[in-house]
PDB file of N, CA and C in Angstrom:
ATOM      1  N   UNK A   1      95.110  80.026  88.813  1.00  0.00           N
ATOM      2  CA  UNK A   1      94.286  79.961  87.606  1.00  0.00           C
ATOM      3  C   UNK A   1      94.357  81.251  86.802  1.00  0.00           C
ATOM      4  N   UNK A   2      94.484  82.678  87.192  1.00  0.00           N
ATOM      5  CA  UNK A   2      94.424  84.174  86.327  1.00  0.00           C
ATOM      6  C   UNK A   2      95.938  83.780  86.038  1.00  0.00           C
ATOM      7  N   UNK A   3      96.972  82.889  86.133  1.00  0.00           N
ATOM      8  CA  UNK A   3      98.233  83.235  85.741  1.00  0.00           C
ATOM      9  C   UNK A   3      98.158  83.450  84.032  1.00  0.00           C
ATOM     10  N   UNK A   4      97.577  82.007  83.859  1.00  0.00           N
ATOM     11  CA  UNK A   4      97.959  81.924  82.112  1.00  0.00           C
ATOM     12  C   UNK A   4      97.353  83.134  81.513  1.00  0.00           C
ATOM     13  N   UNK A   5      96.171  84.180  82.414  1.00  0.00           N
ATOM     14  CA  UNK A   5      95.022  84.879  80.882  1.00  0.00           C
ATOM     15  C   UNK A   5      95.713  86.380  81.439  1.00  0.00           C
ATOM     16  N   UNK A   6      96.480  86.623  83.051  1.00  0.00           N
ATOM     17  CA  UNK A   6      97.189  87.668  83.338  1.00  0.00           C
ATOM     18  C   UNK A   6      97.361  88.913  82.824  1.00  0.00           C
ATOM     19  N   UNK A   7      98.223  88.428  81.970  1.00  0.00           N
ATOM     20  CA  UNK A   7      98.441  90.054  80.555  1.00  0.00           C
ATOM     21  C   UNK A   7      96.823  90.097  79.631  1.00  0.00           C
ATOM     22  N   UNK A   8      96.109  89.314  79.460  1.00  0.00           N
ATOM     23  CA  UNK A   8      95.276  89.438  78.390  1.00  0.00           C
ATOM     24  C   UNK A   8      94.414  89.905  79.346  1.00  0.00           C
ATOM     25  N   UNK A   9      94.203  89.672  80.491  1.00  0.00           N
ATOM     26  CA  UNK A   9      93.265  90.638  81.880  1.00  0.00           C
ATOM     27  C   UNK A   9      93.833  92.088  81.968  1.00  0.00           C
ATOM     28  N   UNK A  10      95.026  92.553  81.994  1.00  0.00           N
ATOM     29  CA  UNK A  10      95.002  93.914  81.859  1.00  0.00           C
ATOM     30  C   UNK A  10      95.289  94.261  80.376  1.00  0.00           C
ATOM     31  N   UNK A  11      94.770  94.083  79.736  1.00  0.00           N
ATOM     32  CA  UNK A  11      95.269  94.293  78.139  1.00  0.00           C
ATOM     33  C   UNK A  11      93.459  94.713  77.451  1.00  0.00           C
ATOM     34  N   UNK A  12      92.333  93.724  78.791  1.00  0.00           N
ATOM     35  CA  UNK A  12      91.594  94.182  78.704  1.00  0.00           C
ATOM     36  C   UNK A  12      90.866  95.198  79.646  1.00  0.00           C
ATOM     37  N   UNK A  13      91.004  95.210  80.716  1.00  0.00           N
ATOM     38  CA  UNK A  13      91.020  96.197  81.318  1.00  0.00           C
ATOM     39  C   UNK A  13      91.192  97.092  81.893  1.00  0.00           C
ATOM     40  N   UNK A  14      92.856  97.740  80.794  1.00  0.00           N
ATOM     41  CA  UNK A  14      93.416  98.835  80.640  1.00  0.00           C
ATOM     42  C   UNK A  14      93.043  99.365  78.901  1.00  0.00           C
ATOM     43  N   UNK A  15      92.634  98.576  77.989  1.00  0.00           N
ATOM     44  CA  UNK A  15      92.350  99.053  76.778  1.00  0.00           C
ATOM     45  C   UNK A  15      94.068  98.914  76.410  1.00  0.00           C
ATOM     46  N   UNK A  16      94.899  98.106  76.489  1.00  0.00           N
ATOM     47  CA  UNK A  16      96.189  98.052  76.247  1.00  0.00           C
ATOM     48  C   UNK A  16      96.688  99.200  76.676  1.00  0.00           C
ATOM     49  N   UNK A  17      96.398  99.830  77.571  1.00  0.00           N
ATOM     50  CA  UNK A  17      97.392 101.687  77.575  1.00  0.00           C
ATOM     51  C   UNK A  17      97.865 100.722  78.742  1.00  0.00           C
ATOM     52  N   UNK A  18      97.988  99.687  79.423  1.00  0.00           N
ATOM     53  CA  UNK A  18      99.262  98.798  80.114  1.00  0.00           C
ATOM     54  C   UNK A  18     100.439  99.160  79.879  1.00  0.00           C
ATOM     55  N   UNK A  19     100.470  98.790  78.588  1.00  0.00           N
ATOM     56  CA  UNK A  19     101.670  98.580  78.209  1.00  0.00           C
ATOM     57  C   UNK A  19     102.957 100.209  77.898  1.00  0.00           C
ATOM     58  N   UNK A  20     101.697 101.023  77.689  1.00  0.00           N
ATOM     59  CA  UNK A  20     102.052 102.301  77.342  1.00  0.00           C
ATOM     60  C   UNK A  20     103.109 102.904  78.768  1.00  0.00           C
ATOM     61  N   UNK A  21     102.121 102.427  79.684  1.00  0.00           N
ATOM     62  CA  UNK A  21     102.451 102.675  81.109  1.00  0.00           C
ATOM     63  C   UNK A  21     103.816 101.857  81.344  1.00  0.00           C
ATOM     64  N   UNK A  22     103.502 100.579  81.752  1.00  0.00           N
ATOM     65  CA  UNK A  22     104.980 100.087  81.768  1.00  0.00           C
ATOM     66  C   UNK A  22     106.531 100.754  81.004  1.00  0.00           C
ATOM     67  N   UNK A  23     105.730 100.599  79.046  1.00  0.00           N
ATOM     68  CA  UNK A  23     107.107 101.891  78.607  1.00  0.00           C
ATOM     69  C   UNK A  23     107.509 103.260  79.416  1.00  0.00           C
ATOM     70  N   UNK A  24     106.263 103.739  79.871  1.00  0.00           N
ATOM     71  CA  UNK A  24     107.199 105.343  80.348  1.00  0.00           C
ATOM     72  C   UNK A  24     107.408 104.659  81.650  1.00  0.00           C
ATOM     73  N   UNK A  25     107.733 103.545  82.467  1.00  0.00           N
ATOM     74  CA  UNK A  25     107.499 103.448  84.015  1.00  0.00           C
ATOM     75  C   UNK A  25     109.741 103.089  83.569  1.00  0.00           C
ATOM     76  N   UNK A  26     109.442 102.056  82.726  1.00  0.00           N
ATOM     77  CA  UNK A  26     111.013 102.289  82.539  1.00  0.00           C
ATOM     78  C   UNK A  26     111.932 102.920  81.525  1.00  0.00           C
ATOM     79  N   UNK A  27     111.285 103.849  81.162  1.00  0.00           N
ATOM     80  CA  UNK A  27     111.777 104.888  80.788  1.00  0.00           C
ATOM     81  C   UNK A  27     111.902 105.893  81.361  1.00  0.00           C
ATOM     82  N   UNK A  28     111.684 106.208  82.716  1.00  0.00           N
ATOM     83  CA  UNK A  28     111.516 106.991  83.669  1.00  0.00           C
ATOM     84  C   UNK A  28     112.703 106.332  84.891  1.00  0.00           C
ATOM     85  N   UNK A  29     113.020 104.988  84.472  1.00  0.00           N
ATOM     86  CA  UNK A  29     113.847 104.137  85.846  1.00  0.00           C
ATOM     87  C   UNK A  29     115.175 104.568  85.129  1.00  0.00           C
ATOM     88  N   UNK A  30     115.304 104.286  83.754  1.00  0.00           N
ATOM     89  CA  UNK A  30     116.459 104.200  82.835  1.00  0.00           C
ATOM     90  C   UNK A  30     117.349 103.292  83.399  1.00  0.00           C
ATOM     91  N   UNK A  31     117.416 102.148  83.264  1.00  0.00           N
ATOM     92  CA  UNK A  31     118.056 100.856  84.036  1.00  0.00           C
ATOM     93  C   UNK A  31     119.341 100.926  82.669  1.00  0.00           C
ATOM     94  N   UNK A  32     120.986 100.671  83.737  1.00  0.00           N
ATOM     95  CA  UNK A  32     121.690 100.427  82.968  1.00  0.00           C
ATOM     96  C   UNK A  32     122.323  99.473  82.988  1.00  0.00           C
ATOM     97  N   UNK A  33     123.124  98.383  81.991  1.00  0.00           N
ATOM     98  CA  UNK A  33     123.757  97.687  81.696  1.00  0.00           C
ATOM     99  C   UNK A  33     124.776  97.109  83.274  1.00  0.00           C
ATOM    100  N   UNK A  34     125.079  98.150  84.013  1.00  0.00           N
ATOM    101  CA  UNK A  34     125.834  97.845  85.127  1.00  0.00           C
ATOM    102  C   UNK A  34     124.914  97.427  86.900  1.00  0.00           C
ATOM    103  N   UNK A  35     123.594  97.839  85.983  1.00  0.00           N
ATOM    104  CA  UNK A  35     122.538  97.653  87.423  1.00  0.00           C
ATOM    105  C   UNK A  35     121.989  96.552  87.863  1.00  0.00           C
ATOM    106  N   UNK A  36     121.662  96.147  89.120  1.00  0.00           N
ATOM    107  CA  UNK A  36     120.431  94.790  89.142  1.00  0.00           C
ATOM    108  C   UNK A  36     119.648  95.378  89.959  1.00  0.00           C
ATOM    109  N   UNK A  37     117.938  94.648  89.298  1.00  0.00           N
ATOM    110  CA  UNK A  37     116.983  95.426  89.486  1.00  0.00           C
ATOM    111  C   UNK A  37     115.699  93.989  89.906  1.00  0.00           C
ATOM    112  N   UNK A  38     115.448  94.606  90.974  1.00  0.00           N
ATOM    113  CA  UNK A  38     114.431  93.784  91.730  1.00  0.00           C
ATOM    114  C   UNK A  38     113.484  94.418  91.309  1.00  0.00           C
ATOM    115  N   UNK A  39     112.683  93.490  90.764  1.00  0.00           N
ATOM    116  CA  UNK A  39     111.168  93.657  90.342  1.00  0.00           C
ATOM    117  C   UNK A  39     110.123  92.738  91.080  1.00  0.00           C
ATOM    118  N   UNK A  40     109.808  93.790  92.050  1.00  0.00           N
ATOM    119  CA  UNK A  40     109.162  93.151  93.491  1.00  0.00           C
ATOM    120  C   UNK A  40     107.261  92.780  92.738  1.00  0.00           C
ATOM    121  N   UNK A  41     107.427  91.510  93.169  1.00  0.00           N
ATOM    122  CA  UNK A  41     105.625  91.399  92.600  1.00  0.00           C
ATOM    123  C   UNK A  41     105.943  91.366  90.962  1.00  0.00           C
ATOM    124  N   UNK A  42     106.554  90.692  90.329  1.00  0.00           N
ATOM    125  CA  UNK A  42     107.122  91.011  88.776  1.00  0.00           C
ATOM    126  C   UNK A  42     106.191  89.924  87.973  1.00  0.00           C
ATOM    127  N   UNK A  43     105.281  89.239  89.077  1.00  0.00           N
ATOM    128  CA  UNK A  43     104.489  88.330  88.380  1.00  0.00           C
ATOM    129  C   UNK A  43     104.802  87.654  86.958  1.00  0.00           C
ATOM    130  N   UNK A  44     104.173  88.129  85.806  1.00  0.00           N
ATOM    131  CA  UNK A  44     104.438  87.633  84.426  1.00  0.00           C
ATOM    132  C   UNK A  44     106.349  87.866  83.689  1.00  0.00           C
ATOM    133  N   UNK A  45     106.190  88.952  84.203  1.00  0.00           N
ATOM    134  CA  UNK A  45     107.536  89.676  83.886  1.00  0.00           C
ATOM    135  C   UNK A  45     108.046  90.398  82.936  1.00  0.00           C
ATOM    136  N   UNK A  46     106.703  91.609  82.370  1.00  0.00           N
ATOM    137  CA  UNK A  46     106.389  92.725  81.775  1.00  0.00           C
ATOM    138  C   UNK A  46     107.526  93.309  82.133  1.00  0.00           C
ATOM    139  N   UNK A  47     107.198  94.248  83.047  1.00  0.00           N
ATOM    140  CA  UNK A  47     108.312  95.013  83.355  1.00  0.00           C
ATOM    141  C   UNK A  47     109.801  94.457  83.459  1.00  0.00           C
ATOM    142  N   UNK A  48     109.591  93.380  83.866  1.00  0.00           N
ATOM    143  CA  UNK A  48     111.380  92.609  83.836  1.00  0.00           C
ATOM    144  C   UNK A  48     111.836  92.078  82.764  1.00  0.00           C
ATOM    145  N   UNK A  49     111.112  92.178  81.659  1.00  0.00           N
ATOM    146  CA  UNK A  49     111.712  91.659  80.097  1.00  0.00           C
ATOM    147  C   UNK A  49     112.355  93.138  79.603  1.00  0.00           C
ATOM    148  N   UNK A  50     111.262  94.021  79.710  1.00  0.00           N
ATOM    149  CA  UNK A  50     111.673  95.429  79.417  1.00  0.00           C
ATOM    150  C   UNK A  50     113.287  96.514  80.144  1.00  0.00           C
ATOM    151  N   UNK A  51     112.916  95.908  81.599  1.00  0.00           N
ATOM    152  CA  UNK A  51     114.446  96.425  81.806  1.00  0.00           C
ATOM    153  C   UNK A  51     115.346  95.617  81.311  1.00  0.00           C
ATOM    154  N   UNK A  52     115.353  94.323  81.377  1.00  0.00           N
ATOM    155  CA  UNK A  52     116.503  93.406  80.736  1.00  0.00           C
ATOM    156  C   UNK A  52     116.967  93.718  79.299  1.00  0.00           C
ATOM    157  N   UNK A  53     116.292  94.293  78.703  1.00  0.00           N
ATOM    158  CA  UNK A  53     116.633  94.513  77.216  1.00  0.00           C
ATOM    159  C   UNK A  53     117.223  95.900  77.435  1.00  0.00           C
ATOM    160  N   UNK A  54     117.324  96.586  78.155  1.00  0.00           N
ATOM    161  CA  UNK A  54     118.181  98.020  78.193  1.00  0.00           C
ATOM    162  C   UNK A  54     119.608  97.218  79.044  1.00  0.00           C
ATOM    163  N   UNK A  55     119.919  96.028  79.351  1.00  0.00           N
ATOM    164  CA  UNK A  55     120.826  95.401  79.648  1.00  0.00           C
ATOM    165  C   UNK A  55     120.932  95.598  80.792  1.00  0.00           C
ATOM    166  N   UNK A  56     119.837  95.892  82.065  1.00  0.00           N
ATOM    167  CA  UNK A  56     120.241  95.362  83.743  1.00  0.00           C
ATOM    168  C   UNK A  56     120.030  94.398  84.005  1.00  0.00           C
ATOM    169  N   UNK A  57     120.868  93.401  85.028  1.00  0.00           N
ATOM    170  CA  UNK A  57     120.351  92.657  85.543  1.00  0.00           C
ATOM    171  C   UNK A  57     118.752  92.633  86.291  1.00  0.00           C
ATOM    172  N   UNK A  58     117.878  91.686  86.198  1.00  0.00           N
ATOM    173  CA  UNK A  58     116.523  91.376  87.000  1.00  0.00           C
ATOM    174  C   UNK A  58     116.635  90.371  87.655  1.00  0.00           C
ATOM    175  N   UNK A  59     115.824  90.721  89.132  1.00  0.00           N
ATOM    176  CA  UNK A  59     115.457  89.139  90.087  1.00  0.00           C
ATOM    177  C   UNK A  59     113.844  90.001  89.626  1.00  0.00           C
ATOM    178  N   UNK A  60     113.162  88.889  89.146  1.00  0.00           N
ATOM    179  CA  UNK A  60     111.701  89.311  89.577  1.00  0.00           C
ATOM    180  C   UNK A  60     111.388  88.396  90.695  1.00  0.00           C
ATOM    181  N   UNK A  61     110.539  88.937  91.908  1.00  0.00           N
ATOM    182  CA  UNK A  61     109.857  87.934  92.847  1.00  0.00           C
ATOM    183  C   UNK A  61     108.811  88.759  93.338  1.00  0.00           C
ATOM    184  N   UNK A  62     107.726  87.343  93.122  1.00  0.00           N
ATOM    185  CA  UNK A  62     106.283  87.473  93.580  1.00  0.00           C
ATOM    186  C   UNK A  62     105.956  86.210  94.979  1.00  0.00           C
ATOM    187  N   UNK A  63     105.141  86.350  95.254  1.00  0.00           N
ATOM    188  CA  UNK A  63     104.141  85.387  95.844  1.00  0.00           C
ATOM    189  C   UNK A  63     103.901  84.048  95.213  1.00  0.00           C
ATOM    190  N   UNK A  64     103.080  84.137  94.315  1.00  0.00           N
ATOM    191  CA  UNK A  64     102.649  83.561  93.111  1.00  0.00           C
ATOM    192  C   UNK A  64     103.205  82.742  92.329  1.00  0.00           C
ATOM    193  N   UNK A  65     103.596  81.349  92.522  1.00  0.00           N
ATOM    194  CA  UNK A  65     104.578  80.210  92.092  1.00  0.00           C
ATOM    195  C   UNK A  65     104.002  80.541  90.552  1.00  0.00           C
ATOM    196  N   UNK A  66     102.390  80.521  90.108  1.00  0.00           N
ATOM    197  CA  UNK A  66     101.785  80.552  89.643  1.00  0.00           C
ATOM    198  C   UNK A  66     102.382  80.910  88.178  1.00  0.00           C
ATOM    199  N   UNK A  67     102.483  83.066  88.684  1.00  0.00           N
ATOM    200  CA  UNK A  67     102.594  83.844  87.759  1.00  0.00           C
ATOM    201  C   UNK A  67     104.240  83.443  87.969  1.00  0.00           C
ATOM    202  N   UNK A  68     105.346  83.400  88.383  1.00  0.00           N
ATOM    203  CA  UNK A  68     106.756  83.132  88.198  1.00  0.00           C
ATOM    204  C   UNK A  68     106.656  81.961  87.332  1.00  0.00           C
ATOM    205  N   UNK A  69     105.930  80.693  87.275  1.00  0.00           N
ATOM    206  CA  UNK A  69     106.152  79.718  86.205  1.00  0.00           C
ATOM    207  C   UNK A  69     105.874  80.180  85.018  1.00  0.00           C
ATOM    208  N   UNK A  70     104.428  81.145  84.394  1.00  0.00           N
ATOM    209  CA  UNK A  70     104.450  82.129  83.268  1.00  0.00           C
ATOM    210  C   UNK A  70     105.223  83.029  83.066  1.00  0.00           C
ATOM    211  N   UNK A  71     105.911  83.407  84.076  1.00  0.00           N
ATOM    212  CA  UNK A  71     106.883  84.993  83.661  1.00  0.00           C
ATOM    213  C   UNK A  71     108.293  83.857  82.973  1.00  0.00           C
ATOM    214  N   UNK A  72     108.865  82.484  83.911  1.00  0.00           N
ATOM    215  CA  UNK A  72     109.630  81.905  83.155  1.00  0.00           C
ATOM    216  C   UNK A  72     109.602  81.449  81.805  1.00  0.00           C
ATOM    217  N   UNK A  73     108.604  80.662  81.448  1.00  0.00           N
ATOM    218  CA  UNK A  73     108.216  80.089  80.220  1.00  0.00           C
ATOM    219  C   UNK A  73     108.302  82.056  79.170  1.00  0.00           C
ATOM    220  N   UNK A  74     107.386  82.454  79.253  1.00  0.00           N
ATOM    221  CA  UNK A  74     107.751  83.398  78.532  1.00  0.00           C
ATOM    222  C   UNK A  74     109.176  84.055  78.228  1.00  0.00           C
ATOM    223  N   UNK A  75     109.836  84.495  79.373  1.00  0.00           N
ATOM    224  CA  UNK A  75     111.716  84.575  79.340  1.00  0.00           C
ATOM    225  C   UNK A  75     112.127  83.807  78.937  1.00  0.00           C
ATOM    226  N   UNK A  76     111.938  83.032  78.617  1.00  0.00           N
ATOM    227  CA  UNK A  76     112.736  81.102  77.453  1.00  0.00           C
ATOM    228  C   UNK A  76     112.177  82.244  76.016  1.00  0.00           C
ATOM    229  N   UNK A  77     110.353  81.428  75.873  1.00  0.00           N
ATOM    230  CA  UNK A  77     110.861  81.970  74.460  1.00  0.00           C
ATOM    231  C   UNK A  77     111.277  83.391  74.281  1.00  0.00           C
ATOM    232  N   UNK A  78     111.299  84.037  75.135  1.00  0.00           N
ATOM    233  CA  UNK A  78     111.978  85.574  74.222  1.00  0.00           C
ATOM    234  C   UNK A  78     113.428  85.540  74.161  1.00  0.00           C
ATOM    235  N   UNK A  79     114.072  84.728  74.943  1.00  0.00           N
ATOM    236  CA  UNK A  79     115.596  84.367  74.740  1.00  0.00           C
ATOM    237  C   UNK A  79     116.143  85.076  76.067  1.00  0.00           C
ATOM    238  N   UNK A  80     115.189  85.396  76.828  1.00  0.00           N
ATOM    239  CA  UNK A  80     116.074  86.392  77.676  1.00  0.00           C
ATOM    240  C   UNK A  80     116.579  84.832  79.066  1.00  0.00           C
ATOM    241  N   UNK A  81     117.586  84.835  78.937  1.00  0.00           N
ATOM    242  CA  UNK A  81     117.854  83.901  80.507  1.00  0.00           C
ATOM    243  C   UNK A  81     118.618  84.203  81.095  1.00  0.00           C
ATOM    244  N   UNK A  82     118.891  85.413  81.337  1.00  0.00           N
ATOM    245  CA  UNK A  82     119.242  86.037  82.958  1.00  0.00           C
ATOM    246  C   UNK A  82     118.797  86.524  83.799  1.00  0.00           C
ATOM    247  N   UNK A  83     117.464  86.421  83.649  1.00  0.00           N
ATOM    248  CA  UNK A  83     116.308  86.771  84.230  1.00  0.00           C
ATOM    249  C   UNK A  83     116.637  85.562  85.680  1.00  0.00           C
ATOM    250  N   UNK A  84     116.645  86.076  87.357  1.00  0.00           N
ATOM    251  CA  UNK A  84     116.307  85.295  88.209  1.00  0.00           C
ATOM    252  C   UNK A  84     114.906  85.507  88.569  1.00  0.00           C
ATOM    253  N   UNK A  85     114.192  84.234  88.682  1.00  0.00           N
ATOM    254  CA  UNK A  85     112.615  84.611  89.537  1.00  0.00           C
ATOM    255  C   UNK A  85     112.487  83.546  90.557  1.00  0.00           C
ATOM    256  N   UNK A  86     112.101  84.559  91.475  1.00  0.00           N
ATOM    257  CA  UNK A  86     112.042  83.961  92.912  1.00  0.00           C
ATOM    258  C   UNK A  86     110.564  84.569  93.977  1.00  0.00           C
TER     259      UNK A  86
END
């Protein structure tokens, strides 16, 4: 049930500096074009949209059939589909 409101749960109770965090978390990984990158617990798939667009490969895998069916649907519409989630 927290899958669908997920991001809007830390968006409120981080005051959006979430997202701030995630930017310096991979900007600090610097993922390149030749890498694949397990994003353990990748739930929605914040962090795994963000490395994918610096061009590494991502497996995100969680627990959570839940949050992997939202982290997919979202990777459709942003266009990203090389995203694996497992």
């Amino acid at each position: 049930r927290v899958a669908p409101r997920y991001d809007l749960m830390n968006d409120l109770m981080s005051g959006g500096m979430h997202r701030i965090w995630k930017d310096d978390f991979v900007a600090l990984l610097k993922p390149q074009p030749h890498e694949h990158v397990l994003d353990l617990a990748g739930g929605t798939g914040d962090i795994a949209f963000r490395i994918a667009k610096r061009g590494a490969r991502v497996t995100v895998a969680d627990i959570n059939p839940g949050m992997l069916a939202v982290g997919r649907e979202r990777a459709a519409k942003k266009g990203l589909h090389d995203l694996a989630f497992v």
